[in-house]
N, C-alpha and C. Protein backbone atom coordinates (compact mmCIF):
# COMPACT_ATOMS: atom_id res chain seq x y z
N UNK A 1 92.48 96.04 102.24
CA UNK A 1 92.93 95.66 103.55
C UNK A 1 94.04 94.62 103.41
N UNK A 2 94.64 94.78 104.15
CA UNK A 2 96.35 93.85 104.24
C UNK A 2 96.29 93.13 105.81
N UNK A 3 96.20 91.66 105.36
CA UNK A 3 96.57 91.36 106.64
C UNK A 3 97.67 89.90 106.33
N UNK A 4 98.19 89.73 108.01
CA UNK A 4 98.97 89.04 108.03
C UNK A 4 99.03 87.55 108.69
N UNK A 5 99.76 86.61 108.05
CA UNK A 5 99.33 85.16 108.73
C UNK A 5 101.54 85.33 109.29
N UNK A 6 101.69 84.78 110.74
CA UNK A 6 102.46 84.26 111.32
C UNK A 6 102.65 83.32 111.83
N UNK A 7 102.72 82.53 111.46
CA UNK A 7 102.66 80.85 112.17
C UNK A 7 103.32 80.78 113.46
N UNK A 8 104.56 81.50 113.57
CA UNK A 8 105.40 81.53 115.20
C UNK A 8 105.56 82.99 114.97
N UNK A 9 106.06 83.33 116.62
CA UNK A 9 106.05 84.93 116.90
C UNK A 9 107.32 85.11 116.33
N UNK A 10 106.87 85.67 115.55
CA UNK A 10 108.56 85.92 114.66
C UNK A 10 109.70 87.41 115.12
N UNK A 11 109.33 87.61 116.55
CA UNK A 11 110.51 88.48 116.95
C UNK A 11 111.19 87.57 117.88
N UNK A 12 110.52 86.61 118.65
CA UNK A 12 111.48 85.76 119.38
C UNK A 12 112.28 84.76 118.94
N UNK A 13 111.31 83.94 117.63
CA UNK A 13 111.82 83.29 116.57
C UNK A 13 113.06 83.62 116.00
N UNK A 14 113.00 84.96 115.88
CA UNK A 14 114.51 85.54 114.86
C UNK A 14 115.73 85.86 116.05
N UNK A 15 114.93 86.14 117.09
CA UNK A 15 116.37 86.52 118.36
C UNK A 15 116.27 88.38 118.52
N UNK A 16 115.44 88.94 117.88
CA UNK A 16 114.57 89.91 117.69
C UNK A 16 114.72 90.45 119.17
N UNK A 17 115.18 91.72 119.74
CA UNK A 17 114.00 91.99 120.80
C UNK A 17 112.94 92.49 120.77
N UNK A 18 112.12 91.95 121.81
CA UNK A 18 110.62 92.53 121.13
C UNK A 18 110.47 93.90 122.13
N UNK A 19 111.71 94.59 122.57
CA UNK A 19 111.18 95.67 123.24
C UNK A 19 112.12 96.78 122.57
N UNK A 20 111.01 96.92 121.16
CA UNK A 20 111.56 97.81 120.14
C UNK A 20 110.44 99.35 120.30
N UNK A 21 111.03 100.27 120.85
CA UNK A 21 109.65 101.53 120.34
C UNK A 21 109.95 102.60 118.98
N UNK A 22 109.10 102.38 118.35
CA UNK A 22 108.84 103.17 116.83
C UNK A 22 108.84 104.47 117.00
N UNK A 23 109.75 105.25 116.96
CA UNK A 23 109.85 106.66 117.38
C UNK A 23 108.76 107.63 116.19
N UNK A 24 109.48 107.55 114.81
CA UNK A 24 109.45 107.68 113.79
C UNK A 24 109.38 107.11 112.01
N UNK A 25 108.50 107.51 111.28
CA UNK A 25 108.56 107.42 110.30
C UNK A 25 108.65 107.68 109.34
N UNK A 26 109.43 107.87 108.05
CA UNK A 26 108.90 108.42 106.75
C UNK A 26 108.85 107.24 105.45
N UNK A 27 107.94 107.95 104.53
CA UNK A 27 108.09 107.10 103.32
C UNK A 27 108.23 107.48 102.33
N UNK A 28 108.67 107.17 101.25
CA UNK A 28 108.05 107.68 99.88
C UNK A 28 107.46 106.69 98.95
N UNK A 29 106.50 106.81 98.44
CA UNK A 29 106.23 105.93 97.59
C UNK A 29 106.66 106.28 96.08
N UNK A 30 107.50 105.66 95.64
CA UNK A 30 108.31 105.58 93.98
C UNK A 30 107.21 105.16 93.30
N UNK A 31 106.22 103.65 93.55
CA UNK A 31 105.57 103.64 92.16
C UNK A 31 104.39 102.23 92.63
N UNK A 32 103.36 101.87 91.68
CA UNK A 32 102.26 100.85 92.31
C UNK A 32 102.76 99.75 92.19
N UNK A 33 101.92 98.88 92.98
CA UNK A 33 102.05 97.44 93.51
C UNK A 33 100.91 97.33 92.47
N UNK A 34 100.77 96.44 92.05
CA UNK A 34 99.79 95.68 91.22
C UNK A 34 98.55 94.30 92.38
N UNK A 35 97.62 94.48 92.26
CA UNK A 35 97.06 93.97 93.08
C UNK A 35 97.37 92.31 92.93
N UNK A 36 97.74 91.70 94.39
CA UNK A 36 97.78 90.26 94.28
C UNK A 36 99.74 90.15 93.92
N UNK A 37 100.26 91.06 93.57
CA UNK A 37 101.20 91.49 93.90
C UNK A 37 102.23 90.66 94.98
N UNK A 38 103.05 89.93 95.07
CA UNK A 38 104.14 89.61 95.97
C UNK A 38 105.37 90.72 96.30
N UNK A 39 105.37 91.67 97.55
CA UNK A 39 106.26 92.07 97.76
C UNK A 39 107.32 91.86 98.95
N UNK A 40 107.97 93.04 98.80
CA UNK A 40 109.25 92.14 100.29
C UNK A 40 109.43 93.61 100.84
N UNK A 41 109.27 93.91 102.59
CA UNK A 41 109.71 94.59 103.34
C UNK A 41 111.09 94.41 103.58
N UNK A 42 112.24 95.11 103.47
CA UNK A 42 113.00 94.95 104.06
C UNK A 42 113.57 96.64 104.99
N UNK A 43 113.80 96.16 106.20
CA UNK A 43 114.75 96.74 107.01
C UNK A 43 115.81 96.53 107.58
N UNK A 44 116.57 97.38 107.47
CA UNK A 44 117.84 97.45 108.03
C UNK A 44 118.19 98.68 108.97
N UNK A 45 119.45 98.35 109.90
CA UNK A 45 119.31 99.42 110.62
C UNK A 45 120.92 100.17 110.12
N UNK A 46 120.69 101.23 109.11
CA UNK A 46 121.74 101.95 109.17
C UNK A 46 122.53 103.28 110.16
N UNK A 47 122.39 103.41 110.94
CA UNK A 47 123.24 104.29 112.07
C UNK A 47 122.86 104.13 113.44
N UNK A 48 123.63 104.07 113.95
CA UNK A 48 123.81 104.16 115.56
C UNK A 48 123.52 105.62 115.90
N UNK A 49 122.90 106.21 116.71
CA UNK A 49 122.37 107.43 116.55
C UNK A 49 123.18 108.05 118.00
N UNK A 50 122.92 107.34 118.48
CA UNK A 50 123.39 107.70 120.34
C UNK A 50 122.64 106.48 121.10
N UNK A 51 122.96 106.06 122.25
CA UNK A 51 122.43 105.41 123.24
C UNK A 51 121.50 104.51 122.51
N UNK A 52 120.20 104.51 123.01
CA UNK A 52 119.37 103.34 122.73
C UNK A 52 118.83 103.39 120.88
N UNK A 53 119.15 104.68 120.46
CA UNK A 53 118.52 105.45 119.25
C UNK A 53 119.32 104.54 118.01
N UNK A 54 118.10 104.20 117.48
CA UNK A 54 119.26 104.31 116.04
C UNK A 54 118.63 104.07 114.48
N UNK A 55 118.41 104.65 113.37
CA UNK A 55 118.10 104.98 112.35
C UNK A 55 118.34 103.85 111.81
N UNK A 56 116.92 103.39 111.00
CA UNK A 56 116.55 101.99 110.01
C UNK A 56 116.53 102.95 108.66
N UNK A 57 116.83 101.73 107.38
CA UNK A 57 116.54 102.24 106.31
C UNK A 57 115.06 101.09 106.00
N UNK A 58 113.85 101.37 105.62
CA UNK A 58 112.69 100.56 105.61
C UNK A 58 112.36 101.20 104.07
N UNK A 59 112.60 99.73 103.20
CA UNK A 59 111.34 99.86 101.67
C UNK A 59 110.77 98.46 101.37
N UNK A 60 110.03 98.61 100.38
CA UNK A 60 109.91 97.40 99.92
C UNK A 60 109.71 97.20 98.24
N UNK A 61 109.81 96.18 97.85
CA UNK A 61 110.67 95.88 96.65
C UNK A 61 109.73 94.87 96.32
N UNK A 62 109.37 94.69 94.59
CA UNK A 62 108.98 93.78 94.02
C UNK A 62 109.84 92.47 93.76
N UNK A 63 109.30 91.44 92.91
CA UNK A 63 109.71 90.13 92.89
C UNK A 63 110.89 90.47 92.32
N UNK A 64 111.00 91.50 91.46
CA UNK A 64 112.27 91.64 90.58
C UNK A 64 113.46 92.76 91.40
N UNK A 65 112.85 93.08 92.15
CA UNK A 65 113.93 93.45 93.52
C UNK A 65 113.40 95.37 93.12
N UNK A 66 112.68 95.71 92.40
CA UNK A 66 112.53 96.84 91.80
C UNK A 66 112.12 97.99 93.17
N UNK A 67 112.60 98.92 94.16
CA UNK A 67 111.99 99.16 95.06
C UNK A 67 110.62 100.33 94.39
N UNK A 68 109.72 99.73 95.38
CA UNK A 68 108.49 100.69 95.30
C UNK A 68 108.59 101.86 96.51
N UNK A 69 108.72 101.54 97.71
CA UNK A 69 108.92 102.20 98.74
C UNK A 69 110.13 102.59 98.98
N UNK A 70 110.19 104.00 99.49
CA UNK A 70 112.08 103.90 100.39
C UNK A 70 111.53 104.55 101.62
N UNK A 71 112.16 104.64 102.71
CA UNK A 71 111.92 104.95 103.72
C UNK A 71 113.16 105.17 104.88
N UNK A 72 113.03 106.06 106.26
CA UNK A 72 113.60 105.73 107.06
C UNK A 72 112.87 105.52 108.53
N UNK A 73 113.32 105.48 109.46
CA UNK A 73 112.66 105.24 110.71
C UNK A 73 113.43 105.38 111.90
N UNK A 74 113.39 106.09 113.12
CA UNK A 74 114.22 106.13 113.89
C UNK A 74 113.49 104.82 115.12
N UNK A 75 114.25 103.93 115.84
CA UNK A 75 113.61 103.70 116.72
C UNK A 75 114.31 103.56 118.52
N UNK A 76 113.78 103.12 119.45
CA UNK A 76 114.61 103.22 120.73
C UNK A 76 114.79 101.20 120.71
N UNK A 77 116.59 100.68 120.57
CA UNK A 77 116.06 99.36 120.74
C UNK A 77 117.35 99.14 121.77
N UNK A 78 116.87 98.58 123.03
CA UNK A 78 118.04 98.49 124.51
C UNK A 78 118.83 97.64 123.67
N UNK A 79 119.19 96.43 123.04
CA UNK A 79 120.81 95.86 122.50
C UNK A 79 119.85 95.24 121.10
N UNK A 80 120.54 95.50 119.82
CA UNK A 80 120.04 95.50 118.50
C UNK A 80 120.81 94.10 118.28
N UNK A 81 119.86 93.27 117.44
CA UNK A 81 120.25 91.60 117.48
C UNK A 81 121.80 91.85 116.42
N UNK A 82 122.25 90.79 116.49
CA UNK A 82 123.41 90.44 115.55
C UNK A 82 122.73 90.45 114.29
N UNK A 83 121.74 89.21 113.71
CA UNK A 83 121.40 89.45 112.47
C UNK A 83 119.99 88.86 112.75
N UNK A 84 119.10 89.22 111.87
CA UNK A 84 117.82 88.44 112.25
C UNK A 84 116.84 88.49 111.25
N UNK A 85 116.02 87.94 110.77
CA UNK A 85 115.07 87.84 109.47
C UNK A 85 113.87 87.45 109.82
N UNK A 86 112.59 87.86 109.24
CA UNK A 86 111.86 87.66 109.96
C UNK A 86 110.66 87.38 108.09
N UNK A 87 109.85 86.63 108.10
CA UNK A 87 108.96 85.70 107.05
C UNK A 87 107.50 86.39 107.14
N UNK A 88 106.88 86.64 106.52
CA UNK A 88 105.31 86.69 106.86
C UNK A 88 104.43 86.54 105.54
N UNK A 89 103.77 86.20 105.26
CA UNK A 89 102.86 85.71 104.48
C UNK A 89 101.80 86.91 104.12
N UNK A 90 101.36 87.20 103.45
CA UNK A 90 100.00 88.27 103.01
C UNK A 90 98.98 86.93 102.59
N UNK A 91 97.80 87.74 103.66
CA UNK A 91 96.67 86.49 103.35
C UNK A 91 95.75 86.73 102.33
N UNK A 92 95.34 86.35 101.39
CA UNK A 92 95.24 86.90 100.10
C UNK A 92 93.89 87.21 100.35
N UNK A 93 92.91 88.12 99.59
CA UNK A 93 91.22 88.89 100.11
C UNK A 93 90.66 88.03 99.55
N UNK A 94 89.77 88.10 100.34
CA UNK A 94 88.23 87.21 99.66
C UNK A 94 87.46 87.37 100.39
């Protein structure tokens, strides 16, 4: 189980809108995470699709930047921020 600690709401925090809908997803997984593992989500949004639409590239990457995941995602977002970053912590199991 994966969960997450946010100290502040980190879509208003970043300038984010939070009235993003997740149309779509795909993934692939390239290769394992090692448990206890530090990794990094990153997304970006590569194409403007039409109107509200527009295609993310979503993976995530070890400490050494190595990606494990690649992915894309379409989603509906009314005006897409200038730039924005967003932090989250993995709360470790026990």
């Amino acid at each position: 189980m994966v969960g997450w600690e946010c100290p502040t709401k980190p879509r208003e925090a970043s300038g984010l809108d939070p009235e993003v809908v997740h149309v779509s997803q795909t993934l692939s997984f390239l290769q394992p995470a090692d448990i206890g593992e530090r990794l990094t989500a990153v997304c970006e949004i590569s194409e403007h699709v039409r109107g509200d639409k527009y295609q993310l590239t979503t993976d995530v990457v070890d400490a050494d930047g190595e990606r494990l995941v690649e992915g894309q995602a379409a989603v509906l977002i009314d005006e897409p921020p200038d730039i924005g970053r967003v932090e989250v912590e993995a709360i470790p199991a026990g």
